[in-house]
C-alpha atoms as a PDB file:
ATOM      1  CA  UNK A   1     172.519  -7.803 147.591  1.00  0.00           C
ATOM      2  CA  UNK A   2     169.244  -6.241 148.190  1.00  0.00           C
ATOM      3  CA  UNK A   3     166.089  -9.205 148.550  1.00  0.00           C
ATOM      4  CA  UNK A   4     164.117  -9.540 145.554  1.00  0.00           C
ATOM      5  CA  UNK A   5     160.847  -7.902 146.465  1.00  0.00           C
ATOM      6  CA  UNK A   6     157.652 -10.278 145.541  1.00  0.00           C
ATOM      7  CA  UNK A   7     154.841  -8.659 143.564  1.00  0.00           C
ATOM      8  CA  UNK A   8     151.408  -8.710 146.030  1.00  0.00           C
ATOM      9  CA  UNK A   9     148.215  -9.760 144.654  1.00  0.00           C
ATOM     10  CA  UNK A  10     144.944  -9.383 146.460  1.00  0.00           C
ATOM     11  CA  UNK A  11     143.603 -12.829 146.301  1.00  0.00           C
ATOM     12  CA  UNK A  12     139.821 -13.990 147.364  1.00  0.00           C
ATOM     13  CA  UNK A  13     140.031 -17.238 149.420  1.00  0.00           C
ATOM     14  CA  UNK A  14     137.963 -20.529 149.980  1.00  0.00           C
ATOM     15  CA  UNK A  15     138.609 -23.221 151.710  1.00  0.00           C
ATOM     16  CA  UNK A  16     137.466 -26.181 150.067  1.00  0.00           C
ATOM     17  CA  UNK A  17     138.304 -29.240 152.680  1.00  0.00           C
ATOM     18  CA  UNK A  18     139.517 -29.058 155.860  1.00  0.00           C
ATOM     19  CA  UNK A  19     140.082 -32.940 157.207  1.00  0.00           C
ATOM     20  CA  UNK A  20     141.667 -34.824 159.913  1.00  0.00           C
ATOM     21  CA  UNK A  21     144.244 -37.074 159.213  1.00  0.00           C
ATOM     22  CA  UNK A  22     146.207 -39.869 161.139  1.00  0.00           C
ATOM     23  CA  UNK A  23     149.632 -41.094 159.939  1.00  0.00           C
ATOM     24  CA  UNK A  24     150.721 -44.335 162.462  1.00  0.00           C
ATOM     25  CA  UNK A  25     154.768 -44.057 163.424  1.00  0.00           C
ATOM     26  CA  UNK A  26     157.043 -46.525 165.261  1.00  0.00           C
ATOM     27  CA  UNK A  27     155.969 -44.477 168.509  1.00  0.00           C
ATOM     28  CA  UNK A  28     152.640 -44.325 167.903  1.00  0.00           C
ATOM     29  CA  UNK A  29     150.008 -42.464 165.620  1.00  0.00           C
ATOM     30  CA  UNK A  30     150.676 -38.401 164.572  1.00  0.00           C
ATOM     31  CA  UNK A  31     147.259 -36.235 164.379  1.00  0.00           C
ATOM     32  CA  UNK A  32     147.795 -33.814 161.516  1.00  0.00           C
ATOM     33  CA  UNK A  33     145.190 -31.615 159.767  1.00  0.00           C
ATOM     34  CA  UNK A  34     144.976 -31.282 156.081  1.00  0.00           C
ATOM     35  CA  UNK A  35     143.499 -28.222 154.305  1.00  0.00           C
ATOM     36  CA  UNK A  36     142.572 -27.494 150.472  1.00  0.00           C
ATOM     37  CA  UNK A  37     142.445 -24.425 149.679  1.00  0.00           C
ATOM     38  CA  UNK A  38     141.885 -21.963 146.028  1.00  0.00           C
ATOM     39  CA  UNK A  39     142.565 -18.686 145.792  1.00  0.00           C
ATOM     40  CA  UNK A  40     141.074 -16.395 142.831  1.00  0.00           C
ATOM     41  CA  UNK A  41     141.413 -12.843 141.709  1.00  0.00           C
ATOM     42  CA  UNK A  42     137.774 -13.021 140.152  1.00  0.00           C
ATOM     43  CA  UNK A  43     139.502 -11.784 137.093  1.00  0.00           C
ATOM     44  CA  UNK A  44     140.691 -14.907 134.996  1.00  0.00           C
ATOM     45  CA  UNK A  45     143.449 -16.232 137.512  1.00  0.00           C
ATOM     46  CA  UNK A  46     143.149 -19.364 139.758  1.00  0.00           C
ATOM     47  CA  UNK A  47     145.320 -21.576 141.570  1.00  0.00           C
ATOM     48  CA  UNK A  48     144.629 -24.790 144.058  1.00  0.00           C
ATOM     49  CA  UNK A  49     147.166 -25.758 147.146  1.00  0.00           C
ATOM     50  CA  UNK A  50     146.835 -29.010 149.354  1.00  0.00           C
ATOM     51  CA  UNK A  51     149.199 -28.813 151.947  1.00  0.00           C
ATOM     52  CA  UNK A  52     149.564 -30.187 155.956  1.00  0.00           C
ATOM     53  CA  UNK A  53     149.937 -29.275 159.628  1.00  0.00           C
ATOM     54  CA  UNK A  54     149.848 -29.456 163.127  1.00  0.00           C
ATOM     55  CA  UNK A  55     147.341 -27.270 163.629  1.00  0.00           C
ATOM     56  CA  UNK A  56     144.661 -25.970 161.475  1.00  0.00           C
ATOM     57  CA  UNK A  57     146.020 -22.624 160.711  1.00  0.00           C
ATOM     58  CA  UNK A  58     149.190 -24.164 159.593  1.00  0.00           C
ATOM     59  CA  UNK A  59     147.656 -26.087 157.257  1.00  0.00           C
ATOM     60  CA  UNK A  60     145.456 -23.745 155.709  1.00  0.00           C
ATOM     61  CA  UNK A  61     148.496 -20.826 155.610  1.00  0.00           C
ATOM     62  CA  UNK A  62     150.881 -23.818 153.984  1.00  0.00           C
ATOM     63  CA  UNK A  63     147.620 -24.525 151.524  1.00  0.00           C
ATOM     64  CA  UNK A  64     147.528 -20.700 150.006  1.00  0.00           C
ATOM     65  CA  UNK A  65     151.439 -20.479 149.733  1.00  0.00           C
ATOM     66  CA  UNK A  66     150.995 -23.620 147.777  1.00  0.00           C
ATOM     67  CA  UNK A  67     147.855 -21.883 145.825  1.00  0.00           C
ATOM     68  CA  UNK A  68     149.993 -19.325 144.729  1.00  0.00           C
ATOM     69  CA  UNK A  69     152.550 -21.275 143.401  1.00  0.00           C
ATOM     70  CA  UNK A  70     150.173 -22.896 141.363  1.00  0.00           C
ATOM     71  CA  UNK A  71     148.271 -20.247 139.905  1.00  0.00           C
ATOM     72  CA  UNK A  72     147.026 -20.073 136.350  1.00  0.00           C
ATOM     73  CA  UNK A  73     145.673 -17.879 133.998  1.00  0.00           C
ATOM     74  CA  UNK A  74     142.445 -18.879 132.156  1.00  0.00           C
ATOM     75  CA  UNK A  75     140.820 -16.865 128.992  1.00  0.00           C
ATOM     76  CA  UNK A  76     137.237 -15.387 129.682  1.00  0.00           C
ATOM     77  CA  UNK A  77     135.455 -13.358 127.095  1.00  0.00           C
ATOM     78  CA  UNK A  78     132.586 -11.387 127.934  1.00  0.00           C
ATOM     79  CA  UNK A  79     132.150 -13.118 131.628  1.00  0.00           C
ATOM     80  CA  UNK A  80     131.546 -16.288 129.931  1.00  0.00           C
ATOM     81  CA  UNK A  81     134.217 -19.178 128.653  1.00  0.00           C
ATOM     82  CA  UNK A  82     134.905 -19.547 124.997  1.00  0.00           C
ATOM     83  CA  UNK A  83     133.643 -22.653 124.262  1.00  0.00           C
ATOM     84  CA  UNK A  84     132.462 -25.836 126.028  1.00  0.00           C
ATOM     85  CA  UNK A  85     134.954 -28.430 127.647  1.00  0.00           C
ATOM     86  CA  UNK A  86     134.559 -31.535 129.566  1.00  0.00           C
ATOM     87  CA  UNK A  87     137.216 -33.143 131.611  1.00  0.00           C
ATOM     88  CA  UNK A  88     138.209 -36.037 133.963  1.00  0.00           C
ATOM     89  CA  UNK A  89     140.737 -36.311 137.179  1.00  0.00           C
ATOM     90  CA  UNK A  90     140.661 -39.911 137.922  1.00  0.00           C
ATOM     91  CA  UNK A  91     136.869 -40.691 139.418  1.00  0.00           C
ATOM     92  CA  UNK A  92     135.714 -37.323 138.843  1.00  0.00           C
ATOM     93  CA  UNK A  93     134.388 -35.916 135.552  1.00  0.00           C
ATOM     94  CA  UNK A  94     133.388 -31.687 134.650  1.00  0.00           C
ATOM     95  CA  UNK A  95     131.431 -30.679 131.789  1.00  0.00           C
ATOM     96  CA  UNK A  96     131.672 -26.499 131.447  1.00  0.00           C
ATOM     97  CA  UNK A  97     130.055 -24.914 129.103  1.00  0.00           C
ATOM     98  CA  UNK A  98     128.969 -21.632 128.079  1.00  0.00           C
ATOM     99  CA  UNK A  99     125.863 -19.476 128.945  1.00  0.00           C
ATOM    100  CA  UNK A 100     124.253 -16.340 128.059  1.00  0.00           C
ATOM    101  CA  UNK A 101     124.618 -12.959 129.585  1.00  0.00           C
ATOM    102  CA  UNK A 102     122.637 -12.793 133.102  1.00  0.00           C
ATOM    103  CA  UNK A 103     122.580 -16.427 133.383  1.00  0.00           C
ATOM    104  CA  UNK A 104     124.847 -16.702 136.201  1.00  0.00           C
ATOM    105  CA  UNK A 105     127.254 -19.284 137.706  1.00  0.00           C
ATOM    106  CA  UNK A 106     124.439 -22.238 137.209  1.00  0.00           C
ATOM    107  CA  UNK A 107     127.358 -25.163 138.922  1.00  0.00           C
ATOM    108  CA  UNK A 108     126.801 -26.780 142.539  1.00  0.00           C
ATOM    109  CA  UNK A 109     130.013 -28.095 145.312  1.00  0.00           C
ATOM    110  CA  UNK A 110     133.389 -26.826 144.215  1.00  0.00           C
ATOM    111  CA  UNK A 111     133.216 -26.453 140.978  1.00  0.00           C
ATOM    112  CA  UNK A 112     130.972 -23.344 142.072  1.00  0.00           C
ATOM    113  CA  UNK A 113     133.733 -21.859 144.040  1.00  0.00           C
ATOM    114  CA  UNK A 114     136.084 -22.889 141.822  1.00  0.00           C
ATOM    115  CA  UNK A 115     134.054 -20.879 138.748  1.00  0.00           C
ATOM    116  CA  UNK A 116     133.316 -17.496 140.717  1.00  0.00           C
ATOM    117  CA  UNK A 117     136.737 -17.218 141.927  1.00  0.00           C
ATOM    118  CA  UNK A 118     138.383 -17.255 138.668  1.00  0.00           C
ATOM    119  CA  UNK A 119     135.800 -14.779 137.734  1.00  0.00           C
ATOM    120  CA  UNK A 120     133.048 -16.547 135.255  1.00  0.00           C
ATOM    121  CA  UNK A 121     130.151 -14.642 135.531  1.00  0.00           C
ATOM    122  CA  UNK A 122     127.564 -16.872 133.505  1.00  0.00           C
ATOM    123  CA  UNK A 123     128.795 -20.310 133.116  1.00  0.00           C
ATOM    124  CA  UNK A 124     126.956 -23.694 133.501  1.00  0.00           C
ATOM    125  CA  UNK A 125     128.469 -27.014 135.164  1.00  0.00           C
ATOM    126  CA  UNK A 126     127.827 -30.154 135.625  1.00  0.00           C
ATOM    127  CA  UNK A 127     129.287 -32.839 137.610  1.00  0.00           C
ATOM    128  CA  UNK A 128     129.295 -35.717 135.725  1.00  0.00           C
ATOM    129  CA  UNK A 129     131.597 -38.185 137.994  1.00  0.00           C
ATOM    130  CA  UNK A 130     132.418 -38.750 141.373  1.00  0.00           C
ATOM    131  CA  UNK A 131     131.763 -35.966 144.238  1.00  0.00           C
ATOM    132  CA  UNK A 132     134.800 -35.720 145.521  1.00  0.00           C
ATOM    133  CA  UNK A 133     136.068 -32.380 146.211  1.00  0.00           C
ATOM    134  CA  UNK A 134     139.275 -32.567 145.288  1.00  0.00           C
ATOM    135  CA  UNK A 135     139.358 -34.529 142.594  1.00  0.00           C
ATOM    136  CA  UNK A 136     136.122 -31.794 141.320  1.00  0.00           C
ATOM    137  CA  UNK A 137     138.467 -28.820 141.744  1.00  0.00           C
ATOM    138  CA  UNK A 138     140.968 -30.543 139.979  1.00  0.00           C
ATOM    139  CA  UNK A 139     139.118 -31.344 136.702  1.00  0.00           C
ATOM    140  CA  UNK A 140     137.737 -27.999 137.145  1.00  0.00           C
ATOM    141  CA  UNK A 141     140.876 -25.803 137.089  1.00  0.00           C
ATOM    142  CA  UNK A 142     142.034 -28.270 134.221  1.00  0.00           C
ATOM    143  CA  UNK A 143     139.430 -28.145 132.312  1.00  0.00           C
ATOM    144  CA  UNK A 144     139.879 -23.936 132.713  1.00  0.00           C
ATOM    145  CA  UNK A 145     143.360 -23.789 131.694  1.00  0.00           C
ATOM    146  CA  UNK A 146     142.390 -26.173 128.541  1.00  0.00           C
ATOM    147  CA  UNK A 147     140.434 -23.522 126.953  1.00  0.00           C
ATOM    148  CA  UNK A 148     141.471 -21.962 123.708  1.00  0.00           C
ATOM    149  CA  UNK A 149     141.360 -18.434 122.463  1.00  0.00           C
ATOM    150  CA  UNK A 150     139.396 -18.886 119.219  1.00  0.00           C
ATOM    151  CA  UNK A 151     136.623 -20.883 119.285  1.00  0.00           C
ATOM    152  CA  UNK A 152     136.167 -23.855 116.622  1.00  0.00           C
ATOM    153  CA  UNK A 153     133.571 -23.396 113.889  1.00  0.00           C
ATOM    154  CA  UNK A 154     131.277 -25.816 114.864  1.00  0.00           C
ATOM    155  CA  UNK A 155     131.198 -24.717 118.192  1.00  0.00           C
ATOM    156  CA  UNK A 156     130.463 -20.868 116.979  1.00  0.00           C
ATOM    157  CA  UNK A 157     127.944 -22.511 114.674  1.00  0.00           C
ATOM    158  CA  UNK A 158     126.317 -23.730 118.137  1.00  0.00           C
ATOM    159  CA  UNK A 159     127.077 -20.687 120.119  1.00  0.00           C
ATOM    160  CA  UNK A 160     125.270 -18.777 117.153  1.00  0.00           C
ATOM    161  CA  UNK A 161     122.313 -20.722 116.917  1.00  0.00           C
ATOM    162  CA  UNK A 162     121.829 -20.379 121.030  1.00  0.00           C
ATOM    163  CA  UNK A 163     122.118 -16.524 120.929  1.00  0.00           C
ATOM    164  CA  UNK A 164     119.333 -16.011 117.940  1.00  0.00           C
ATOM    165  CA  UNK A 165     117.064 -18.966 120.041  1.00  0.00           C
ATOM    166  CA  UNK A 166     117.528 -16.952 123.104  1.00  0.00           C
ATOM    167  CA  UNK A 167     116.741 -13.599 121.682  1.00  0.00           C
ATOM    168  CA  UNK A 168     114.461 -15.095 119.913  1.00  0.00           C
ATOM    169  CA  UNK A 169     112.439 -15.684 122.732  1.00  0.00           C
ATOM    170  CA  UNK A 170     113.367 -12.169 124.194  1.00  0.00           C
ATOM    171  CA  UNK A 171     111.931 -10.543 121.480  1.00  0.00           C
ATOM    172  CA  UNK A 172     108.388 -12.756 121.440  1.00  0.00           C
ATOM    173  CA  UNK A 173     107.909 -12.085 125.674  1.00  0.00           C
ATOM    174  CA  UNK A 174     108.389  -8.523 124.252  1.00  0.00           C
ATOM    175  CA  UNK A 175     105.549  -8.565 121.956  1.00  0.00           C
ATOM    176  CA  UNK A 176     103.488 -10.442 123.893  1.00  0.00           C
ATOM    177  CA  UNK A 177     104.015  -7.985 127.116  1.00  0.00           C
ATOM    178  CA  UNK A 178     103.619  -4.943 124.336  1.00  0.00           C
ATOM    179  CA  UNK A 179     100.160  -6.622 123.192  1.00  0.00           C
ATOM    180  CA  UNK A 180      98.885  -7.179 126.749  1.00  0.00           C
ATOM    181  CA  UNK A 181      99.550  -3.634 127.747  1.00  0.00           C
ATOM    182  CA  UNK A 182      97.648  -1.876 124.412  1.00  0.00           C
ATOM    183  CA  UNK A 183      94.746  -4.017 124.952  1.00  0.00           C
ATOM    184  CA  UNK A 184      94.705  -2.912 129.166  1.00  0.00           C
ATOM    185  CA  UNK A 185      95.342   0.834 127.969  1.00  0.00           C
ATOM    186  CA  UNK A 186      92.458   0.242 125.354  1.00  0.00           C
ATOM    187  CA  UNK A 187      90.084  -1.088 127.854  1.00  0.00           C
ATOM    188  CA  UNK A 188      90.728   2.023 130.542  1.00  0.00           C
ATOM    189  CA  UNK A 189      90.000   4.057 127.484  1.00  0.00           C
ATOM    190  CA  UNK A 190      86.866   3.093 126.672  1.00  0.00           C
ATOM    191  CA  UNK A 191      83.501   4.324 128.497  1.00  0.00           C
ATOM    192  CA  UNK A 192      81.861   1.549 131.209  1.00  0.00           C
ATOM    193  CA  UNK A 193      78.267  -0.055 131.084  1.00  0.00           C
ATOM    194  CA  UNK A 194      75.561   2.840 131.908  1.00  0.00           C
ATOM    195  CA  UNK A 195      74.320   1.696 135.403  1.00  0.00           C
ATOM    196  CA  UNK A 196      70.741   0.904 135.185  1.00  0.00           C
ATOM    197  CA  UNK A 197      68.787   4.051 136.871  1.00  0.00           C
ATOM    198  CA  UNK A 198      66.568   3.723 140.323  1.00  0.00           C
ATOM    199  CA  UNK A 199      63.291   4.523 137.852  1.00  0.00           C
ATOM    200  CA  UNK A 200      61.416   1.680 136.396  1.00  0.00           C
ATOM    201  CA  UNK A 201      61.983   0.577 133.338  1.00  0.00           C
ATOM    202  CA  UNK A 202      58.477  -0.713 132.516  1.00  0.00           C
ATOM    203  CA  UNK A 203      56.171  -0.165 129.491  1.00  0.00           C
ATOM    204  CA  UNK A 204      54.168   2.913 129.436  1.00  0.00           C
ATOM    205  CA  UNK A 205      50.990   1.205 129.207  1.00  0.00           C
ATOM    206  CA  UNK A 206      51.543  -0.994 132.001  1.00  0.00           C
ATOM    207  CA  UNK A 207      52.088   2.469 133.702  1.00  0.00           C
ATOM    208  CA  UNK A 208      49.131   4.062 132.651  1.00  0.00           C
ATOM    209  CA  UNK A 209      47.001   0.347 133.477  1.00  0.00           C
ATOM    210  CA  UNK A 210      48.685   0.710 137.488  1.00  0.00           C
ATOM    211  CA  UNK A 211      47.275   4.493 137.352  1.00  0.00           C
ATOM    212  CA  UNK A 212      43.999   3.756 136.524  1.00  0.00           C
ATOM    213  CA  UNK A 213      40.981   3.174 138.889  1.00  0.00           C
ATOM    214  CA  UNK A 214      39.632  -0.193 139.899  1.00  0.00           C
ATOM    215  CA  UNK A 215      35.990   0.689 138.339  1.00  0.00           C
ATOM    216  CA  UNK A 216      37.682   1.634 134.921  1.00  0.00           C
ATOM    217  CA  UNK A 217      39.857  -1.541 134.866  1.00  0.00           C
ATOM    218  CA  UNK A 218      36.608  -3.325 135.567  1.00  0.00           C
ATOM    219  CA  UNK A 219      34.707  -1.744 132.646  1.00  0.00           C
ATOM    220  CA  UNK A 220      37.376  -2.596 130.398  1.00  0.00           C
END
């Protein structure tokens, strides 16, 4: 019987905590590391592995076989989740919600990592509870895989309302750019102030009064 042959997937990885641990035994206390680690596909699948070792390579290569075990698929439409979600892991609390084309991955700590790997491209997140890392990528990848395919009408109603605000305000920077460069095309157009020439500008008849002779001013 021939081995079954494991489909390969090219995976981007992150480690997300790398930590020193210390268990105490009858003979004494052990030294083990302890790695976190997520693997992506930037393409809508995720997956999280926590795993231990002697060393630190052990731990991290123990960390992504337990990753891929626990991969999930998550829906993404248009780079951007469906609709917003919040959601806790004990301490730690995730609100995701949806952003506009160009916006970008707008999230700080793991939820960050967590976001691009799975392959949100405009997304914004908040960390709402604790900081902790793990318990972070945990409500993250949760609150991923409790997304739903159609969005609810009250959400769409909001989603809506945010894309006519936003190119709303597209279309006005527009104008206003449009407006600014007619009126700078209008003023190269037009011809600049005559520069005043080097002759004097002066009446005539104080001309004709410098001109004339002392005696005749005199007479006058």
């Amino acid at each position: 019987m021939r081995p079954r042959q494991e489909q390969q997937h090219d995976f981007d990885q992150a480690i997300i905590d790398l930590a020193r641990v210390t268990r105490v035994m009858a003979g004494g206390k052990r030294m083990r590391f302890r790695a976190c680690v997520v693997l992506g596909d930037k393409a809508g699948r995720i997956g999280m592995g926590t795993a231990k070792g002697a060393d630190v390579q052990l731990a991290i290569s123990k960390a992504a076989s337990a990753a891929r075990k626990n991969m999930i698929s998550i829906h993404v439409a248009g780079g951007t989740i469906p609709h917003a979600v919040s959601m806790k892991f004990k301490a730690a609390k995730v609100l995701l919600k949806p952003a506009a084309l160009g916006t970008g991955v707008i999230a700080g700590g793991a939820v960050r990592t967590v976001l691009i790997l799975a392959g949100v491209e405009n997304v914004v997140g908040k960390i709402l509870g604790s900081n902790n890392k793990l318990n972070n990528v945990h409500a993250t990848i949760r609150a991923l895989e409790s997304l739903r395919d159609e969005v609810p009408a009250h959400m769409q109603r909001q989603i809506d309302s945010h894309k006519k605000m936003v190119e709303g305000r597209k279309a006005e920077r527009e104008r206003i750019l449009k407006e600014q460069t007619e009126r700078e095309a209008q003023r190269a157009q037009k011809p600049g102030p005559r520069k005043p020439s080097s002759r004097s500008n002066k009446p005539r008849k104080m001309q004709e009064s410098k001109n004339r002779k002392p005696e005749e001013q005199k007479s006058l």
